[in-house]
PDB file of N, CA and C in Angstrom:
ATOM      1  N   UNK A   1     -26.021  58.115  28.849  1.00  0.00           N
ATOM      2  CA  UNK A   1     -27.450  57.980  28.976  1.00  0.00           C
ATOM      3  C   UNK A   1     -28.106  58.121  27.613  1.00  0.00           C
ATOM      4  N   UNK A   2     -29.069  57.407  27.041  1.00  0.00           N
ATOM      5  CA  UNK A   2     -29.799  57.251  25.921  1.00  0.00           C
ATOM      6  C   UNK A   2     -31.433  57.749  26.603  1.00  0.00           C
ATOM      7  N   UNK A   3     -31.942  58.553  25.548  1.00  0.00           N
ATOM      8  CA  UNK A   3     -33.425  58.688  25.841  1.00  0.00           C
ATOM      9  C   UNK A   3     -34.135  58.107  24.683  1.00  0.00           C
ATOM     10  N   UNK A   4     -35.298  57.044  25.232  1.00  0.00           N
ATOM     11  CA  UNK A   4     -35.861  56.494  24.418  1.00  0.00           C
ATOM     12  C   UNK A   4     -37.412  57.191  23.574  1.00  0.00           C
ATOM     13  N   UNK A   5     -37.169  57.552  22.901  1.00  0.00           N
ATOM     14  CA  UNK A   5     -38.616  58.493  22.357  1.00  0.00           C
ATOM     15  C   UNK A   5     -39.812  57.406  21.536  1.00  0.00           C
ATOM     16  N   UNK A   6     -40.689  57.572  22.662  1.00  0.00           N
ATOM     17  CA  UNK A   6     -41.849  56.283  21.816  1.00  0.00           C
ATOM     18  C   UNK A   6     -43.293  57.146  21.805  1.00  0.00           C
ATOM     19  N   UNK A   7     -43.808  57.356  20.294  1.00  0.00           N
ATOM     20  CA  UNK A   7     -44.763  58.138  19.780  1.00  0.00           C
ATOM     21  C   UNK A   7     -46.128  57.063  20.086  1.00  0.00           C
ATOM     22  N   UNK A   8     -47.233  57.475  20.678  1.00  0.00           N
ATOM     23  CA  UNK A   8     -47.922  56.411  20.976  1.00  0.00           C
ATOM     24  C   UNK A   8     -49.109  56.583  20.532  1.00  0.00           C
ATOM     25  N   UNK A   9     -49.948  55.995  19.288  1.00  0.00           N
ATOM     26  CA  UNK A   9     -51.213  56.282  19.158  1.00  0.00           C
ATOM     27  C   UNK A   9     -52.319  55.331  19.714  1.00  0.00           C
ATOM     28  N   UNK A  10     -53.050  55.687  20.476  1.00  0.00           N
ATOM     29  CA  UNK A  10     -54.028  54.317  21.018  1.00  0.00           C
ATOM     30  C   UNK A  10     -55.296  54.328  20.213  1.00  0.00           C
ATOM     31  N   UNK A  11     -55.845  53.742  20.367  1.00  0.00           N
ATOM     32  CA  UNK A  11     -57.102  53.470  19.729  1.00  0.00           C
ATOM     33  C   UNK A  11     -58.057  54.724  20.450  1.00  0.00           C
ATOM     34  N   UNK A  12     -58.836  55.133  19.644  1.00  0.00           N
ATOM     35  CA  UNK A  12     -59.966  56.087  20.315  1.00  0.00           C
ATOM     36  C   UNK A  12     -61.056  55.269  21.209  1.00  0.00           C
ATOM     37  N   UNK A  13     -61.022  55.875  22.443  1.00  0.00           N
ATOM     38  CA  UNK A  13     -61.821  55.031  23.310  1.00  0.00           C
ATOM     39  C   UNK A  13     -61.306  54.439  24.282  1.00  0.00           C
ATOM     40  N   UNK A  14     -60.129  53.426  24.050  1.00  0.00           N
ATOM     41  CA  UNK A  14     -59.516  52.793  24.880  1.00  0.00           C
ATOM     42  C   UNK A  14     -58.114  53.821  25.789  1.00  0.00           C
ATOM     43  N   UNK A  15     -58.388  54.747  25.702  1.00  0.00           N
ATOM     44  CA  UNK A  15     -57.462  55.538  25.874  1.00  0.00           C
ATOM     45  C   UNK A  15     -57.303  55.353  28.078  1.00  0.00           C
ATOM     46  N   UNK A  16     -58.244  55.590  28.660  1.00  0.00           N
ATOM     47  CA  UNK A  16     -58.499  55.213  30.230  1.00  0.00           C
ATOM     48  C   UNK A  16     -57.566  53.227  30.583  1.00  0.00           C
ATOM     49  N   UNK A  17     -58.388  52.538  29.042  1.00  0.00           N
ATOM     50  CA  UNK A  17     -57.870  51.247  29.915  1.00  0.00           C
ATOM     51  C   UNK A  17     -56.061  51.446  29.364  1.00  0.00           C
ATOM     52  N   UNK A  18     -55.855  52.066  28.579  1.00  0.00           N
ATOM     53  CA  UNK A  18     -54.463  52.283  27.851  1.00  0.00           C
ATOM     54  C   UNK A  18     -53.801  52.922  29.274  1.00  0.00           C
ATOM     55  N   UNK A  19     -53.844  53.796  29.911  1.00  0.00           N
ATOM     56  CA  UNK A  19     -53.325  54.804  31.203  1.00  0.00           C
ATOM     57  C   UNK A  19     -53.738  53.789  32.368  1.00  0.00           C
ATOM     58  N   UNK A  20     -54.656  52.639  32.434  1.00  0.00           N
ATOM     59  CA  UNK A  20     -54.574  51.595  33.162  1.00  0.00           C
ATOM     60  C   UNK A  20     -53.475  50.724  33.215  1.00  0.00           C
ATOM     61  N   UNK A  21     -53.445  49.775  32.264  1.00  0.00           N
ATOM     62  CA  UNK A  21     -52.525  49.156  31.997  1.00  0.00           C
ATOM     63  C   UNK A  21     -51.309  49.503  31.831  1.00  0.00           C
ATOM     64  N   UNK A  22     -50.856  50.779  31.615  1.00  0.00           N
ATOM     65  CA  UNK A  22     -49.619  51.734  31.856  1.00  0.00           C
ATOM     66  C   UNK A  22     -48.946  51.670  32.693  1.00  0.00           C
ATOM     67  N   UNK A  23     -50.020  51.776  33.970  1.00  0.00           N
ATOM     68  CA  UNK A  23     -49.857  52.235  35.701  1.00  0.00           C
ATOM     69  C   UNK A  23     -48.931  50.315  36.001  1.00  0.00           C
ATOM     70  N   UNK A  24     -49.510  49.263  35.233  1.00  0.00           N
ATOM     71  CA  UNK A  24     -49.342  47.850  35.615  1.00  0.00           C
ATOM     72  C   UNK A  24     -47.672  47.666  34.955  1.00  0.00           C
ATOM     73  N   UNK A  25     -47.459  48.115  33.739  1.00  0.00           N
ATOM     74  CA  UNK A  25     -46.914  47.491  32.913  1.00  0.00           C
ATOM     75  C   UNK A  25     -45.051  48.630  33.586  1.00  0.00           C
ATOM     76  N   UNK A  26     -45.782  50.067  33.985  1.00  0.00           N
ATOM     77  CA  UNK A  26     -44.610  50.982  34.619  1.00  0.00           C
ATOM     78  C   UNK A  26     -43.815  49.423  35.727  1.00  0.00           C
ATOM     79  N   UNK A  27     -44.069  49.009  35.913  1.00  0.00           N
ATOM     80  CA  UNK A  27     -43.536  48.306  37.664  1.00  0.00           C
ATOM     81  C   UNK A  27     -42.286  47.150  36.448  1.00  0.00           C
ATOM     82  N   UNK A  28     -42.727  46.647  35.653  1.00  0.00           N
ATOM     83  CA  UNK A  28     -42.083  45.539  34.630  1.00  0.00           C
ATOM     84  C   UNK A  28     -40.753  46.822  34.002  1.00  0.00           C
ATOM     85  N   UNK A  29     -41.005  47.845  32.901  1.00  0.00           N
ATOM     86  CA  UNK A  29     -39.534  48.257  33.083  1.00  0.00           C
ATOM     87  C   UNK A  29     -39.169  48.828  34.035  1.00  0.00           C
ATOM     88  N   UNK A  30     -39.563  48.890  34.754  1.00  0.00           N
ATOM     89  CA  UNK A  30     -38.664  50.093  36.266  1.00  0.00           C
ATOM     90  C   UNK A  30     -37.732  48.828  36.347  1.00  0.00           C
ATOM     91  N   UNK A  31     -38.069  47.657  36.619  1.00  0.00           N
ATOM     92  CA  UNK A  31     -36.743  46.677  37.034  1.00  0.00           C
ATOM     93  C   UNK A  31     -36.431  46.530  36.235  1.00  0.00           C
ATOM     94  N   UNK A  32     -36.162  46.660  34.995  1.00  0.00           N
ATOM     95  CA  UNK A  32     -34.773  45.875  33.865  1.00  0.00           C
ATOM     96  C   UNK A  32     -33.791  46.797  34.189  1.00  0.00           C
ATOM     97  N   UNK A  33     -32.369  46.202  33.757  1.00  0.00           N
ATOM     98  CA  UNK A  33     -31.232  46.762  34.278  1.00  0.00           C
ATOM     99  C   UNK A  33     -30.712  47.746  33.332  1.00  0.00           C
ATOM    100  N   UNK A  34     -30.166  48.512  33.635  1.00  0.00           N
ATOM    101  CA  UNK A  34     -30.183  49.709  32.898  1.00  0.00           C
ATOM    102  C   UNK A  34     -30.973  50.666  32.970  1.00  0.00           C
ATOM    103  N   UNK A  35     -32.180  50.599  33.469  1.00  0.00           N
ATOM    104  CA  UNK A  35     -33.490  51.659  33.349  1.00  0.00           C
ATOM    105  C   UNK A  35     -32.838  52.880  34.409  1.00  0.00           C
ATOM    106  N   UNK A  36     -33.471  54.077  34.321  1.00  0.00           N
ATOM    107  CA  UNK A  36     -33.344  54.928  34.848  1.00  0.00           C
ATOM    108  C   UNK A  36     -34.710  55.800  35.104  1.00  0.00           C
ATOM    109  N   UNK A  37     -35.612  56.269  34.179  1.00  0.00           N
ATOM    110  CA  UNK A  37     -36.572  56.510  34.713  1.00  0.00           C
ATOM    111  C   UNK A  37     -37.331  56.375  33.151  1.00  0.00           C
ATOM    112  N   UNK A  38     -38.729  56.910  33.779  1.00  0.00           N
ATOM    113  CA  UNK A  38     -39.793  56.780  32.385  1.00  0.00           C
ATOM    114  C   UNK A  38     -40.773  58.342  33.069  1.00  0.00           C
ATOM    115  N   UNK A  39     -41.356  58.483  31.760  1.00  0.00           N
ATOM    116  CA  UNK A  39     -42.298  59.428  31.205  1.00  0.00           C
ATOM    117  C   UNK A  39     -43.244  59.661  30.677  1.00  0.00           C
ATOM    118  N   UNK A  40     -44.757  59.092  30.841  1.00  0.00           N
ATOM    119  CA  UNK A  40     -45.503  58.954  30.170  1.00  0.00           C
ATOM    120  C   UNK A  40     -46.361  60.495  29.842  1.00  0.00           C
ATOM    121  N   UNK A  41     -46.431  61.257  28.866  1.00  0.00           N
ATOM    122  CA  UNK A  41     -46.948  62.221  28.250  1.00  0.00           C
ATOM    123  C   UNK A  41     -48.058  62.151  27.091  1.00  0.00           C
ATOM    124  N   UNK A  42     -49.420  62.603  28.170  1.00  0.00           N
ATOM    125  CA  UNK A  42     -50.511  62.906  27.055  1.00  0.00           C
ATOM    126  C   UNK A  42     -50.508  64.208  26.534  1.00  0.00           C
ATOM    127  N   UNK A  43     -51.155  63.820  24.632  1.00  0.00           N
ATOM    128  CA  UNK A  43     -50.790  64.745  23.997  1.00  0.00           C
ATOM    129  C   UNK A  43     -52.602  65.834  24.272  1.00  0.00           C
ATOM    130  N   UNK A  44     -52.165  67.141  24.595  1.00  0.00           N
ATOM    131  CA  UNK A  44     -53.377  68.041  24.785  1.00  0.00           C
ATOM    132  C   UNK A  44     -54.114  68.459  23.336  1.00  0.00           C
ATOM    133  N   UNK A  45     -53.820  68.345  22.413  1.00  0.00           N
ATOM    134  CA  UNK A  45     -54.532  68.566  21.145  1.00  0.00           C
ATOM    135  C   UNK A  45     -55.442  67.239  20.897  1.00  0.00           C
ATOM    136  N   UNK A  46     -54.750  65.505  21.196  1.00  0.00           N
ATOM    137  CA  UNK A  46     -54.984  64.953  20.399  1.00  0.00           C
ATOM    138  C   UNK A  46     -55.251  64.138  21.693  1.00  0.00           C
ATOM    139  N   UNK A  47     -56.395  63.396  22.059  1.00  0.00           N
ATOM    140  CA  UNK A  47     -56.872  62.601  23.471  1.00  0.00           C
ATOM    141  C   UNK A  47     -55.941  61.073  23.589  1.00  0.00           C
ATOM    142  N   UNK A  48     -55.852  60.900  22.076  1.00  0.00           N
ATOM    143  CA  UNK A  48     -55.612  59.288  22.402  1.00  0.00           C
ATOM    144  C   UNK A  48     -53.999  59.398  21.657  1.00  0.00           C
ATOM    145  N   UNK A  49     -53.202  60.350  22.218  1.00  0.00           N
ATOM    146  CA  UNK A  49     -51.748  60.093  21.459  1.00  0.00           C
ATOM    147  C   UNK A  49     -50.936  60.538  22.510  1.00  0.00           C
ATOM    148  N   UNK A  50     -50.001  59.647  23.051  1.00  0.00           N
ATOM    149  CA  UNK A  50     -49.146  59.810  23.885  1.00  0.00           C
ATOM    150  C   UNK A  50     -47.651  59.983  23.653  1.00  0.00           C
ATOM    151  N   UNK A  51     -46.523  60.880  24.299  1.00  0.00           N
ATOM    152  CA  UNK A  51     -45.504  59.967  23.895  1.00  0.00           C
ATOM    153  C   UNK A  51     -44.809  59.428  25.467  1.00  0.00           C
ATOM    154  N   UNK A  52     -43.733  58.250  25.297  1.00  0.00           N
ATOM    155  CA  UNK A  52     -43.198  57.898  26.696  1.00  0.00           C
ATOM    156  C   UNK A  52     -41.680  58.001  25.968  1.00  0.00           C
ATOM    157  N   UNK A  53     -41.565  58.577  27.048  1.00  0.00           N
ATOM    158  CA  UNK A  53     -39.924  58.774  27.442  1.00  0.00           C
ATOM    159  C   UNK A  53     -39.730  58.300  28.352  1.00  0.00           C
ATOM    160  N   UNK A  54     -37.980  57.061  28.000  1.00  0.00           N
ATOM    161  CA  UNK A  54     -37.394  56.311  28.583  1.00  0.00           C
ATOM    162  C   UNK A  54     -35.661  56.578  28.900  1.00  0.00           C
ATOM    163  N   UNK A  55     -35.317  56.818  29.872  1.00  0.00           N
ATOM    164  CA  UNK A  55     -33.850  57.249  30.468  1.00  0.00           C
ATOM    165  C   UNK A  55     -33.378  55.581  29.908  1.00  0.00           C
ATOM    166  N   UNK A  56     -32.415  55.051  29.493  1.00  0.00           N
ATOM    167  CA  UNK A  56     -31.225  54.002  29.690  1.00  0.00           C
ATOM    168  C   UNK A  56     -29.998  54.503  30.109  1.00  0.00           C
ATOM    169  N   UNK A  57     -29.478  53.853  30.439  1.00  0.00           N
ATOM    170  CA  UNK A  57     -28.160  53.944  30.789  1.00  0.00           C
ATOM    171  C   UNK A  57     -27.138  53.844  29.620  1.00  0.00           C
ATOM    172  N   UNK A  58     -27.423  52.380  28.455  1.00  0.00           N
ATOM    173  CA  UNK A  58     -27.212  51.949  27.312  1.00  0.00           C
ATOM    174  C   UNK A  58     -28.406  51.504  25.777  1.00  0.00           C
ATOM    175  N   UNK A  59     -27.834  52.148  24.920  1.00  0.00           N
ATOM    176  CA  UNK A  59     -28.792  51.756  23.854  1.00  0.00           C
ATOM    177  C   UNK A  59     -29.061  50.454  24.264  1.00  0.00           C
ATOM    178  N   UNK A  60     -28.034  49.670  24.407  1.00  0.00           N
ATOM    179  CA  UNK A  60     -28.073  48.023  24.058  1.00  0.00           C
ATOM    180  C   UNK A  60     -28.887  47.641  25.266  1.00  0.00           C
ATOM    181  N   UNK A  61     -29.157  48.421  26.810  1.00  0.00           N
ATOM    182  CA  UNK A  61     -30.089  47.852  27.863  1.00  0.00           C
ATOM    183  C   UNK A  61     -31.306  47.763  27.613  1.00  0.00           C
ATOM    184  N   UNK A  62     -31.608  48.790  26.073  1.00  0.00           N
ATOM    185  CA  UNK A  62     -32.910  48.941  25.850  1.00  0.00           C
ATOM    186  C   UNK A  62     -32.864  47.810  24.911  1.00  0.00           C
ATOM    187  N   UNK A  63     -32.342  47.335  23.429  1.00  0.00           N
ATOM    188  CA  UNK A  63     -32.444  47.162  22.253  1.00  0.00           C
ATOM    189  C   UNK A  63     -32.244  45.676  22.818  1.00  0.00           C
ATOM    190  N   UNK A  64     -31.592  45.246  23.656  1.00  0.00           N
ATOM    191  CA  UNK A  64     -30.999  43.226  23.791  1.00  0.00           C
ATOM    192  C   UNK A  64     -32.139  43.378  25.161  1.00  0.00           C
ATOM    193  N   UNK A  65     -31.167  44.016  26.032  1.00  0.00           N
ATOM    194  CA  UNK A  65     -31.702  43.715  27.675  1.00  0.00           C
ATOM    195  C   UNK A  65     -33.346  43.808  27.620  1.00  0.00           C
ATOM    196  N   UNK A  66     -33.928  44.742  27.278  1.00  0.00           N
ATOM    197  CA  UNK A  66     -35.216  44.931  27.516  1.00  0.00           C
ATOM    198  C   UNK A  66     -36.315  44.141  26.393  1.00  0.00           C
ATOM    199  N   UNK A  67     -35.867  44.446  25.228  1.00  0.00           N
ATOM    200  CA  UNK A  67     -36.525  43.683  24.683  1.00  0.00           C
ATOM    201  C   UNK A  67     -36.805  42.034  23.848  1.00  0.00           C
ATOM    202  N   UNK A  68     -35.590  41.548  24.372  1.00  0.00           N
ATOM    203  CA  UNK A  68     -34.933  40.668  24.412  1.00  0.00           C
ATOM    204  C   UNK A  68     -35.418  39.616  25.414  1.00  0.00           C
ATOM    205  N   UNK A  69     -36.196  40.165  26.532  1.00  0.00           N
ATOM    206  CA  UNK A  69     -36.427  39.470  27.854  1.00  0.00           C
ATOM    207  C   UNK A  69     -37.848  39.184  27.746  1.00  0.00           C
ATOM    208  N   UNK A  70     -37.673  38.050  29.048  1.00  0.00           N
ATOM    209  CA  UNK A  70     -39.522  37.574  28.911  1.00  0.00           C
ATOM    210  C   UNK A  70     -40.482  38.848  29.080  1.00  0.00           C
ATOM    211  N   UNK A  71     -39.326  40.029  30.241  1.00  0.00           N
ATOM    212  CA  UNK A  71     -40.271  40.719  31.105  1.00  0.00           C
ATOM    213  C   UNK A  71     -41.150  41.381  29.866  1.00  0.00           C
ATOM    214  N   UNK A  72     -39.979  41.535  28.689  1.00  0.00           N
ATOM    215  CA  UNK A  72     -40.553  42.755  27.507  1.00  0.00           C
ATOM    216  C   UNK A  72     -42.211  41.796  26.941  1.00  0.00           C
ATOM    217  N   UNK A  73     -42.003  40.509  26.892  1.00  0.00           N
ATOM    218  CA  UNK A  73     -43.165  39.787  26.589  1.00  0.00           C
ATOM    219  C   UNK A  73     -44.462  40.318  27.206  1.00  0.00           C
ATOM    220  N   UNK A  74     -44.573  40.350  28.913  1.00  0.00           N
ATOM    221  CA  UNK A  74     -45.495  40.541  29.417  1.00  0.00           C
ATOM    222  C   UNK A  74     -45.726  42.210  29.268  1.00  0.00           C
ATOM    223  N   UNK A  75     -44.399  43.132  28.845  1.00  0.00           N
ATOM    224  CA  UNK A  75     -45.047  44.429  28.687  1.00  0.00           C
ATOM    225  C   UNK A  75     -46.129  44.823  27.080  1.00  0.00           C
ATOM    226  N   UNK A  76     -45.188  43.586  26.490  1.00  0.00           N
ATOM    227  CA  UNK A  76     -46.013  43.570  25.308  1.00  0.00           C
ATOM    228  C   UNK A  76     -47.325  43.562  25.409  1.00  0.00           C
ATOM    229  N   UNK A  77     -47.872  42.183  25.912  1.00  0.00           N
ATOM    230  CA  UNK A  77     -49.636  41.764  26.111  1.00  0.00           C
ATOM    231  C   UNK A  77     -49.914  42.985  26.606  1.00  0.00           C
ATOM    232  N   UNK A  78     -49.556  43.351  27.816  1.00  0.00           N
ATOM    233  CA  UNK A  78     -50.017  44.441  28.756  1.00  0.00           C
ATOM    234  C   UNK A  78     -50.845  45.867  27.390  1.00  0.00           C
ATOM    235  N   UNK A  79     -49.869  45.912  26.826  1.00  0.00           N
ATOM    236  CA  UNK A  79     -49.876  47.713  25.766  1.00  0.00           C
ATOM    237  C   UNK A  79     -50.147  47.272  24.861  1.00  0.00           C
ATOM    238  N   UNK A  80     -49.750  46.318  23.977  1.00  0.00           N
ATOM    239  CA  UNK A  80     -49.419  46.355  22.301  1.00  0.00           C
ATOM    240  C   UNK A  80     -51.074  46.423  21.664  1.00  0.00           C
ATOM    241  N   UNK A  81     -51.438  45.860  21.854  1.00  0.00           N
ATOM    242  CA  UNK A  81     -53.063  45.681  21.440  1.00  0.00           C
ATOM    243  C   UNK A  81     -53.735  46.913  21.471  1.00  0.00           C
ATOM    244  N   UNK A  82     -53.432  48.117  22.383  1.00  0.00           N
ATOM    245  CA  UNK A  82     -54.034  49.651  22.294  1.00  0.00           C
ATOM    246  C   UNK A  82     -53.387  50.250  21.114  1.00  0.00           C
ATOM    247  N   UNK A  83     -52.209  50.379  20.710  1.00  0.00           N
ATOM    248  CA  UNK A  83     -51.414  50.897  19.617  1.00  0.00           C
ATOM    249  C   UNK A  83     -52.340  50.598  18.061  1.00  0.00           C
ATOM    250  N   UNK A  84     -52.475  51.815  17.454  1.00  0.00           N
ATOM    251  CA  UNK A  84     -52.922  51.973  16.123  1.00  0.00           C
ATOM    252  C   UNK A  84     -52.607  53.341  15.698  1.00  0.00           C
ATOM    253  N   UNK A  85     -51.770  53.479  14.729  1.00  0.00           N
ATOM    254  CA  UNK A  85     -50.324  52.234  14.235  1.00  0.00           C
ATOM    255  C   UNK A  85     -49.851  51.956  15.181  1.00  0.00           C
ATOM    256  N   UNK A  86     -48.827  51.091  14.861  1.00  0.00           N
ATOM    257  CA  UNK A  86     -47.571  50.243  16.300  1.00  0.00           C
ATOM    258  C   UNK A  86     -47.026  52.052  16.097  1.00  0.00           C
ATOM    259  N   UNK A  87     -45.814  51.798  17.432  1.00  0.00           N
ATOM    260  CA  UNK A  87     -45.481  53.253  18.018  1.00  0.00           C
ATOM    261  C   UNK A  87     -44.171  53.357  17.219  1.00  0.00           C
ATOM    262  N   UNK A  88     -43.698  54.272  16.756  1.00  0.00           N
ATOM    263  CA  UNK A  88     -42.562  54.876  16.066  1.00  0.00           C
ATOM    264  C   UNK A  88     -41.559  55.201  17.740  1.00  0.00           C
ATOM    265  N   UNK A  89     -40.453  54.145  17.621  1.00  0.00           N
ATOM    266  CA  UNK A  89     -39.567  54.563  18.749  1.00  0.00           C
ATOM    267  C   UNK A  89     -37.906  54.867  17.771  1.00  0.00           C
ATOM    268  N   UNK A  90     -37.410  56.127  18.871  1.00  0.00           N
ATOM    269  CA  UNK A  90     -36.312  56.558  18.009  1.00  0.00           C
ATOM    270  C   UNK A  90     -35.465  56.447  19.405  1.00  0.00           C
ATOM    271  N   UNK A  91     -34.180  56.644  19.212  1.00  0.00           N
ATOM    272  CA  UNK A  91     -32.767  56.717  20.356  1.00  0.00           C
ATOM    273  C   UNK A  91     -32.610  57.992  20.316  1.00  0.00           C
ATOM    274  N   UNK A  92     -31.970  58.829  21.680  1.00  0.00           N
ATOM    275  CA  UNK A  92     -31.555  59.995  21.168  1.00  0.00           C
ATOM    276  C   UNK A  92     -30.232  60.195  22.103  1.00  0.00           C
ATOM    277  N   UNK A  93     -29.426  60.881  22.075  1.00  0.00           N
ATOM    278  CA  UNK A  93     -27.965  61.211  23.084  1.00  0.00           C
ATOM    279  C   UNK A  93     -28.044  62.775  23.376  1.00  0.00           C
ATOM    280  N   UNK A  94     -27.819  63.127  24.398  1.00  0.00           N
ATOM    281  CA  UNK A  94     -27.922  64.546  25.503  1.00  0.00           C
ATOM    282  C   UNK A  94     -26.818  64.969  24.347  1.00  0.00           C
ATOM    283  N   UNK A  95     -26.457  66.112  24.045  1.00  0.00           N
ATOM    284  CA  UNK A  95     -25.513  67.022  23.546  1.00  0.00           C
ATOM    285  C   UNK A  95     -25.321  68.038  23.720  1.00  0.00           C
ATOM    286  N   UNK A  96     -26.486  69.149  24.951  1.00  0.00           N
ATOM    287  CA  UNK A  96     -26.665  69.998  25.458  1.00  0.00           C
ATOM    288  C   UNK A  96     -27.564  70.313  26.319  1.00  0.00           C
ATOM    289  N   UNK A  97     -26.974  70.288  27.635  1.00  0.00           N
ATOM    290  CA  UNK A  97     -28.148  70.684  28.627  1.00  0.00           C
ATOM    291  C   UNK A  97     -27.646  72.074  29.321  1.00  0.00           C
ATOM    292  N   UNK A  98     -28.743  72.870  29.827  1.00  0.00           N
ATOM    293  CA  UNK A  98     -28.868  74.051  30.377  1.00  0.00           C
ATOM    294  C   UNK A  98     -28.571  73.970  32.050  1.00  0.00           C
ATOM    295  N   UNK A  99     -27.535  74.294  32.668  1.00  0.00           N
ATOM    296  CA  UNK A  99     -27.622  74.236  33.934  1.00  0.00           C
ATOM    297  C   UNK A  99     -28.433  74.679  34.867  1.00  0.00           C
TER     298      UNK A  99
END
């Protein structure tokens, strides 16, 4: 399992239609293959900075499969235009969990 870490700054203001279009754009990766779940987290200091966390199964379901596909196109239009800066996304691998 890969967790996808995506730092999200939106524009000030647009932050409601940003958590709109969220709610639309969640239904587009829930079906790509590989997905496992998602996480959308607002930041409490800062109104318009989010981050989303993404479960894969495989780096590569995220990096070919997902963004690679038309579906990633329409998640694009959906979000990309709220982002200022574009979002800093990193990979990460489990190496210790607490039972």
């Amino acid at each position: 399992m890969i967790l996808e870490v995506a730092t999200l700054q939106v524009i000030s203001g647009e932050e409601q239609n940003f958590e709109n279009s969220f709610v639309q754009a969640s239904t587009i990766i829930s079906s790509m293959k590989g997905y496992i779940q998602h996480e959308l987290h607002k930041c409490m200091e800062e109104a318009n900075k989010y981050i989303l966390l993404v479960k894969w199964e495989t780096l590569t379901d995220h990096t070919v499969g997902f963004r690679e596909s038309a579906e990633y196109q329409e998640w694009k239009a959906l979000l990309h235009h709220f982002y200022d800066p574009f979002p800093t996304v990193e990979h990460y691998e489990l190496l210790h969990k607490n039972a």
